[in-house]
C-alpha atoms as a PDB file:
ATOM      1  CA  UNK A   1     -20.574  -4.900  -6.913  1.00  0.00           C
ATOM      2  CA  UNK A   2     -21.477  -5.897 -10.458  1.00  0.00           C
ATOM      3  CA  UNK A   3     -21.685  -9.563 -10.752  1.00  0.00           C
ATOM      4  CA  UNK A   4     -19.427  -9.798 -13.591  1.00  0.00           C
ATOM      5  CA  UNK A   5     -16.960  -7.655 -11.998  1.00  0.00           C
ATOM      6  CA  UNK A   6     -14.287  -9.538 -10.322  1.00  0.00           C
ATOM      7  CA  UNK A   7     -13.764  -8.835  -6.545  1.00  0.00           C
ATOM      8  CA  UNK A   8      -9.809  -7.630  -5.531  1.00  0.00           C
ATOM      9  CA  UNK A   9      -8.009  -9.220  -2.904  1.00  0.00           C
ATOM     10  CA  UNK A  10      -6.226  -6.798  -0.737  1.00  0.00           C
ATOM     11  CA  UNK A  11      -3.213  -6.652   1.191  1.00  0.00           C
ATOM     12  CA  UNK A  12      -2.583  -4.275   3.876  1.00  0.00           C
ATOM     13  CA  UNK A  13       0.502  -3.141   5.546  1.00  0.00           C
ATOM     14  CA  UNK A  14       0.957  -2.329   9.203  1.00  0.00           C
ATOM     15  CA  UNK A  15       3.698  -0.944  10.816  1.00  0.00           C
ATOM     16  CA  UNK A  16       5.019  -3.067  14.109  1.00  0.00           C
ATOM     17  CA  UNK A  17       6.024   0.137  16.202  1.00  0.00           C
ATOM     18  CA  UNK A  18       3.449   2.409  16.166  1.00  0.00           C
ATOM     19  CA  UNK A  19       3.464   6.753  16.336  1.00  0.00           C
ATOM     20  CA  UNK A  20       0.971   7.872  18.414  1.00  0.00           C
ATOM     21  CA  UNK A  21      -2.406   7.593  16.510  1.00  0.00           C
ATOM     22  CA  UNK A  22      -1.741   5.406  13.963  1.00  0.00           C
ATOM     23  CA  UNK A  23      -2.914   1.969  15.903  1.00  0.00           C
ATOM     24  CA  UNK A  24      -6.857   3.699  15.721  1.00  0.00           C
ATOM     25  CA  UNK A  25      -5.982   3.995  11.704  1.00  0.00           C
ATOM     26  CA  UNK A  26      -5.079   0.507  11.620  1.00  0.00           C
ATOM     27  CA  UNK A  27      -7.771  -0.581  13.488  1.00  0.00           C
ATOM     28  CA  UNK A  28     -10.190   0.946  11.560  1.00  0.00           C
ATOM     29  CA  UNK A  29      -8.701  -0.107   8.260  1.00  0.00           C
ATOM     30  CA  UNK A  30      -8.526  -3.593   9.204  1.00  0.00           C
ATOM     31  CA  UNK A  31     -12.516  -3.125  10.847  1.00  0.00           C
ATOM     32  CA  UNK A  32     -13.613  -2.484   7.526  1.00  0.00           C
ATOM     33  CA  UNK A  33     -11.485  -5.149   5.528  1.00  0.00           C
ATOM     34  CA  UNK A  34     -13.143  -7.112   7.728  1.00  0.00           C
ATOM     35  CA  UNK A  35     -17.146  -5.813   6.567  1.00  0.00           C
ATOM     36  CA  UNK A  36     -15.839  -5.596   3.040  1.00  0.00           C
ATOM     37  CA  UNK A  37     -14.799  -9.389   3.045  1.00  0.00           C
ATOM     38  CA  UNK A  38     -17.888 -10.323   4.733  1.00  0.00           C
ATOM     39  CA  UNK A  39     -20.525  -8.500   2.423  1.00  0.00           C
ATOM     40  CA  UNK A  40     -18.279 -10.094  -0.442  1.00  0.00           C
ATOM     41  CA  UNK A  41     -17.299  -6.456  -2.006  1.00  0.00           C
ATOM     42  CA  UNK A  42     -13.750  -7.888  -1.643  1.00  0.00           C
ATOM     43  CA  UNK A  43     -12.480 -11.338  -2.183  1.00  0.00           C
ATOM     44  CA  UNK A  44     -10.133 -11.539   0.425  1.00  0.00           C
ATOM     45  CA  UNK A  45      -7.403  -9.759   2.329  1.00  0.00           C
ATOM     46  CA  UNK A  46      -4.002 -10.539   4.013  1.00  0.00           C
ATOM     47  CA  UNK A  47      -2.857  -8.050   6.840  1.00  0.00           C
ATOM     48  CA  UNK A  48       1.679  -7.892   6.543  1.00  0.00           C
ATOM     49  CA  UNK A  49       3.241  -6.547   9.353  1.00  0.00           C
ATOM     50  CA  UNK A  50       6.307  -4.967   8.828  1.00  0.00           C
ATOM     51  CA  UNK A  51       8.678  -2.852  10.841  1.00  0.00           C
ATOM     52  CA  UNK A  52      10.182   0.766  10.327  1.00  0.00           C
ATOM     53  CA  UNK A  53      12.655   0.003   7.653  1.00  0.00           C
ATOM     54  CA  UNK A  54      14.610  -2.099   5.926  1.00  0.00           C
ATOM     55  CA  UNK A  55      18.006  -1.968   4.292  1.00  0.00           C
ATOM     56  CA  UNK A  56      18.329  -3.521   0.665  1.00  0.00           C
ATOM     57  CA  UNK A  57      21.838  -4.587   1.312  1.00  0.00           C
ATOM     58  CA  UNK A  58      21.288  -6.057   4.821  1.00  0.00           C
ATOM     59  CA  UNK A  59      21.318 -10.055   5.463  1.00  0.00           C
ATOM     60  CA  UNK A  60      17.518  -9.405   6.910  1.00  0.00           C
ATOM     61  CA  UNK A  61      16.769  -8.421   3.252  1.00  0.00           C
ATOM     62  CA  UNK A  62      18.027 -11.353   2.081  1.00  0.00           C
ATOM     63  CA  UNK A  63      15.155 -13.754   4.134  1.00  0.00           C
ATOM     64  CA  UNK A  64      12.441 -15.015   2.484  1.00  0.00           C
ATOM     65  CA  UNK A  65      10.243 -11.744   4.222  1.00  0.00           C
ATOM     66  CA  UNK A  66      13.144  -9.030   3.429  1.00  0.00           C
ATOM     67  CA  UNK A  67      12.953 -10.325  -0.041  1.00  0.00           C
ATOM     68  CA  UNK A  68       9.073  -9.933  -0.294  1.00  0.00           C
ATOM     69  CA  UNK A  69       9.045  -6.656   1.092  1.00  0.00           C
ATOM     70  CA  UNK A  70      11.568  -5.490  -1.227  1.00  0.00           C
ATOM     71  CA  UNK A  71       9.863  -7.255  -4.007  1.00  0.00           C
ATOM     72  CA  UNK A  72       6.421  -5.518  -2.979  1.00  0.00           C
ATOM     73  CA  UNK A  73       7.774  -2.442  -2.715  1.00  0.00           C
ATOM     74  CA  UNK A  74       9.648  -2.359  -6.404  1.00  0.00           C
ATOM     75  CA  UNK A  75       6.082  -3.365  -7.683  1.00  0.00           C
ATOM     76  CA  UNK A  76       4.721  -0.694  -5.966  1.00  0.00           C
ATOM     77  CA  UNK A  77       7.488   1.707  -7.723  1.00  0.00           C
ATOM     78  CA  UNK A  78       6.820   0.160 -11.264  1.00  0.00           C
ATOM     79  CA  UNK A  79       2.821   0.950 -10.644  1.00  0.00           C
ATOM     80  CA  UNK A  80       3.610   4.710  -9.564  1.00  0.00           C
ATOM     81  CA  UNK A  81       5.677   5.369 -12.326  1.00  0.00           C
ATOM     82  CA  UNK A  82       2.968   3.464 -15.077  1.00  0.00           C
ATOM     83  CA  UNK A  83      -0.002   5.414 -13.512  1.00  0.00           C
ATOM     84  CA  UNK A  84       1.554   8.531 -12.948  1.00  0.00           C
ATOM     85  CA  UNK A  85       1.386   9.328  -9.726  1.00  0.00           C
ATOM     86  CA  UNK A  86       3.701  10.399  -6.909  1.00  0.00           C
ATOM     87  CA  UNK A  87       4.233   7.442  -3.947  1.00  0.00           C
ATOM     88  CA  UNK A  88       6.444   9.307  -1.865  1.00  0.00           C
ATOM     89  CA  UNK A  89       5.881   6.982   0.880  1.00  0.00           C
ATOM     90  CA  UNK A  90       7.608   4.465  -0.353  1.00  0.00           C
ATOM     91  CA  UNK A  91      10.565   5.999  -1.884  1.00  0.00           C
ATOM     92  CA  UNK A  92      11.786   7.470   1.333  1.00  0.00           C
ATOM     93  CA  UNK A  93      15.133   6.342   1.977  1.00  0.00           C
ATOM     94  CA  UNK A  94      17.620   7.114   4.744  1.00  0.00           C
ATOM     95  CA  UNK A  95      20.866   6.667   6.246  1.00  0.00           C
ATOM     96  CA  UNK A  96      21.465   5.019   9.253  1.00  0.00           C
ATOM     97  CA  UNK A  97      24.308   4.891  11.633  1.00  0.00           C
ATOM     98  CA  UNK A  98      25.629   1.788  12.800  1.00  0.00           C
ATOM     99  CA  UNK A  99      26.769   2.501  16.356  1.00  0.00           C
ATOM    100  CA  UNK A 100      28.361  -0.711  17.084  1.00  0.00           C
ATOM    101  CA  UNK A 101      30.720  -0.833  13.657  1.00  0.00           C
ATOM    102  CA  UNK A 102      30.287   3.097  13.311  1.00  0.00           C
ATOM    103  CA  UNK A 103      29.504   2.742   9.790  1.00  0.00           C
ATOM    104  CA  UNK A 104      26.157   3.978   8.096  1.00  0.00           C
ATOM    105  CA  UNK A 105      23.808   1.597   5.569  1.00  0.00           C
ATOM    106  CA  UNK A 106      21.097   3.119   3.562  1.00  0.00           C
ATOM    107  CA  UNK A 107      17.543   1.728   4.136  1.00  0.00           C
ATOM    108  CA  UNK A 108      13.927   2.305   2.941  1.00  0.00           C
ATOM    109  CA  UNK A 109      11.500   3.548   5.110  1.00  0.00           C
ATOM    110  CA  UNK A 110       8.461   2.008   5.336  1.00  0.00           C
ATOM    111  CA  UNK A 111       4.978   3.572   5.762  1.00  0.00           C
ATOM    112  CA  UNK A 112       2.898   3.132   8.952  1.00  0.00           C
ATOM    113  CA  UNK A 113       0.582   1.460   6.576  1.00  0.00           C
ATOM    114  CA  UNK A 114      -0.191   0.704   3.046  1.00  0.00           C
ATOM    115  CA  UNK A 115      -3.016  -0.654   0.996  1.00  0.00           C
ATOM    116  CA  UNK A 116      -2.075  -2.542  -2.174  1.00  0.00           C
ATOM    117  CA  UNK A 117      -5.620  -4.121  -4.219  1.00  0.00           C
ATOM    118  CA  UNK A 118      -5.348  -6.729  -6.598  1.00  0.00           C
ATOM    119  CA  UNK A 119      -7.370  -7.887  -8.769  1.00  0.00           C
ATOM    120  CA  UNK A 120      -6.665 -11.331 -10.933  1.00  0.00           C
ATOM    121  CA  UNK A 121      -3.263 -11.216  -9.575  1.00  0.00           C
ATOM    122  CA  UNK A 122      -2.791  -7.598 -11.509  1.00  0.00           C
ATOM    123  CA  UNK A 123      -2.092  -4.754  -8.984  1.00  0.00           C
ATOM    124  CA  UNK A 124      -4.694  -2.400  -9.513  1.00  0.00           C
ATOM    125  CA  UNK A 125      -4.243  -0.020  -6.904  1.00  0.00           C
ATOM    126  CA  UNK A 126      -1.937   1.208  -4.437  1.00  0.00           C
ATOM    127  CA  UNK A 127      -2.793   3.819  -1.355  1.00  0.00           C
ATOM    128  CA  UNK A 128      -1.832   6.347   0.010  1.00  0.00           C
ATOM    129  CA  UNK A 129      -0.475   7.946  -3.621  1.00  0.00           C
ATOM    130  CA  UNK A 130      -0.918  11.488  -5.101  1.00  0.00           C
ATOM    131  CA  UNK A 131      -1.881  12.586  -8.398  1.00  0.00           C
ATOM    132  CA  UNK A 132      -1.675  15.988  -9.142  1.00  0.00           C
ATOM    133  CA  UNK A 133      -3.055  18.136  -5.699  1.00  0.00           C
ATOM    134  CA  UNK A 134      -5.221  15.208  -4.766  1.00  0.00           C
ATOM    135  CA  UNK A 135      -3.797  12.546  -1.801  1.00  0.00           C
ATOM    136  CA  UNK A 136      -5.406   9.411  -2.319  1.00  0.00           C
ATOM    137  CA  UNK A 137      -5.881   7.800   1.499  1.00  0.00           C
ATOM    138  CA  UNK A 138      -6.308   4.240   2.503  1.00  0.00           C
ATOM    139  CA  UNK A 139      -9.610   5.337   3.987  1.00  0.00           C
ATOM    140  CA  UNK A 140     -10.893   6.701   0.940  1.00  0.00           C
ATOM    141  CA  UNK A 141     -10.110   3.672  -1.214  1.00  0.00           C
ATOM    142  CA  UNK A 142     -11.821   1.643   1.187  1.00  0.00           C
ATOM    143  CA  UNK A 143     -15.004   3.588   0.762  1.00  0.00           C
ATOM    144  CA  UNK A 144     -14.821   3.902  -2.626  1.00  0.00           C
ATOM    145  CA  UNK A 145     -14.946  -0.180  -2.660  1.00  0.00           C
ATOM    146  CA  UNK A 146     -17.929  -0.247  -0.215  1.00  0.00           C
ATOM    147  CA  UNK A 147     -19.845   2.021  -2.062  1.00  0.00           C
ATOM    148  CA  UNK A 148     -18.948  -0.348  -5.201  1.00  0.00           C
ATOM    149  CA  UNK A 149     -17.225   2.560  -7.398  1.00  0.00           C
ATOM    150  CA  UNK A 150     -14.049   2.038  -8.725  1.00  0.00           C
ATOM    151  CA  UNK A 151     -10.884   3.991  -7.268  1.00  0.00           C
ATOM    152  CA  UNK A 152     -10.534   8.082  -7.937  1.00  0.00           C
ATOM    153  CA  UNK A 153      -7.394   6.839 -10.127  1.00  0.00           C
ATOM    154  CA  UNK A 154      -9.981   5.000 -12.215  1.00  0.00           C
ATOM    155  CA  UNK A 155     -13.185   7.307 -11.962  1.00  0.00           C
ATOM    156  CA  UNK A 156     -10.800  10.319 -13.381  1.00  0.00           C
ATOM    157  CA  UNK A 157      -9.521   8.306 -16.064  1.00  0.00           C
ATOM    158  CA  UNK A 158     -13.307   7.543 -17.348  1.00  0.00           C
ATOM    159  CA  UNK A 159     -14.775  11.065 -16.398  1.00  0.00           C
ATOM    160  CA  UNK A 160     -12.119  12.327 -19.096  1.00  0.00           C
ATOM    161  CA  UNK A 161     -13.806  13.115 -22.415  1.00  0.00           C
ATOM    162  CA  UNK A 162     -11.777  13.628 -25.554  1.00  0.00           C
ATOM    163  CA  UNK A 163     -13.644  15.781 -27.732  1.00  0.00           C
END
């Protein structure tokens, strides 16, 4: 990276119950977190486990970890929506059925993983998203930052010439 350019911290989340094939994604995510840290292209990075869902009105969302997921995941709404691009993965929502009190509660459904970058404390980036036809993966963020290149988001917005 350029020296002047500040390095992001990175957080990156992990679902606790895993669908077949995702742990090899995870562990190759968190492989190269681990070689971005250490050749300093990143400044740091936090790995959150999380589980399936959670339900905004539920007494688990009102913990001190309920509370940061839901936090996280607003902010990750409020990016989407300033940088135009779709996040369907976390705006999935669901209802669930209560067997014991056979009632049903509404709850989010959280990705099998996510990658949000920071950098001085300003979210920056958030993956997987889609702008337009093109899906932009966890994977390819994280090679974008070992090559040193900003993220596609970025790189389309400078590649645009107003003439």
């Amino acid at each position: 990276m350029i020296e002047d350019t500040p390095t992001p911290h990175i957080e990156l989340y992990v679902r606790s119950m895993l669908p077949n094939g995702a742990h090899e994604r995870q562990e190759d995510a968190i492989n190269q977190l681990h070689t971005l840290d250490e050749e300093g292209q990143i400044d740091s990075f936090n790995v959150i486990v999380w589980g399936k869902r959670i339900a905004p009105q539920s007494a688990a969302a009102r913990t001190e970890e309920g509370k940061y997921i839901l936090n996280r995941v607003a902010e990750f709404k409020q990016w989407s929506l300033s940088n135009n691009v779709s996040f369907d993965s976390f705006h999935q929502r669901t209802d669930v059925d209560a067997e014991v009190t056979e009632s049903s509660y509404e709850a989010i459904v959280l990705p099998v993983m996510g990658l949000a970058e920071y950098t001085n404390n300003e979210l920056t980036h958030v993956a997987p998203c889609t702008k337009g036809d093109t899906v932009h993966t966890i994977m390819d963020r994280l090679d974008r930052l070992e090559a040193g290149q900003p993220s596609a988001l970025e790189q389309d917005t400078v590649d645009v010439s107003i003439v």
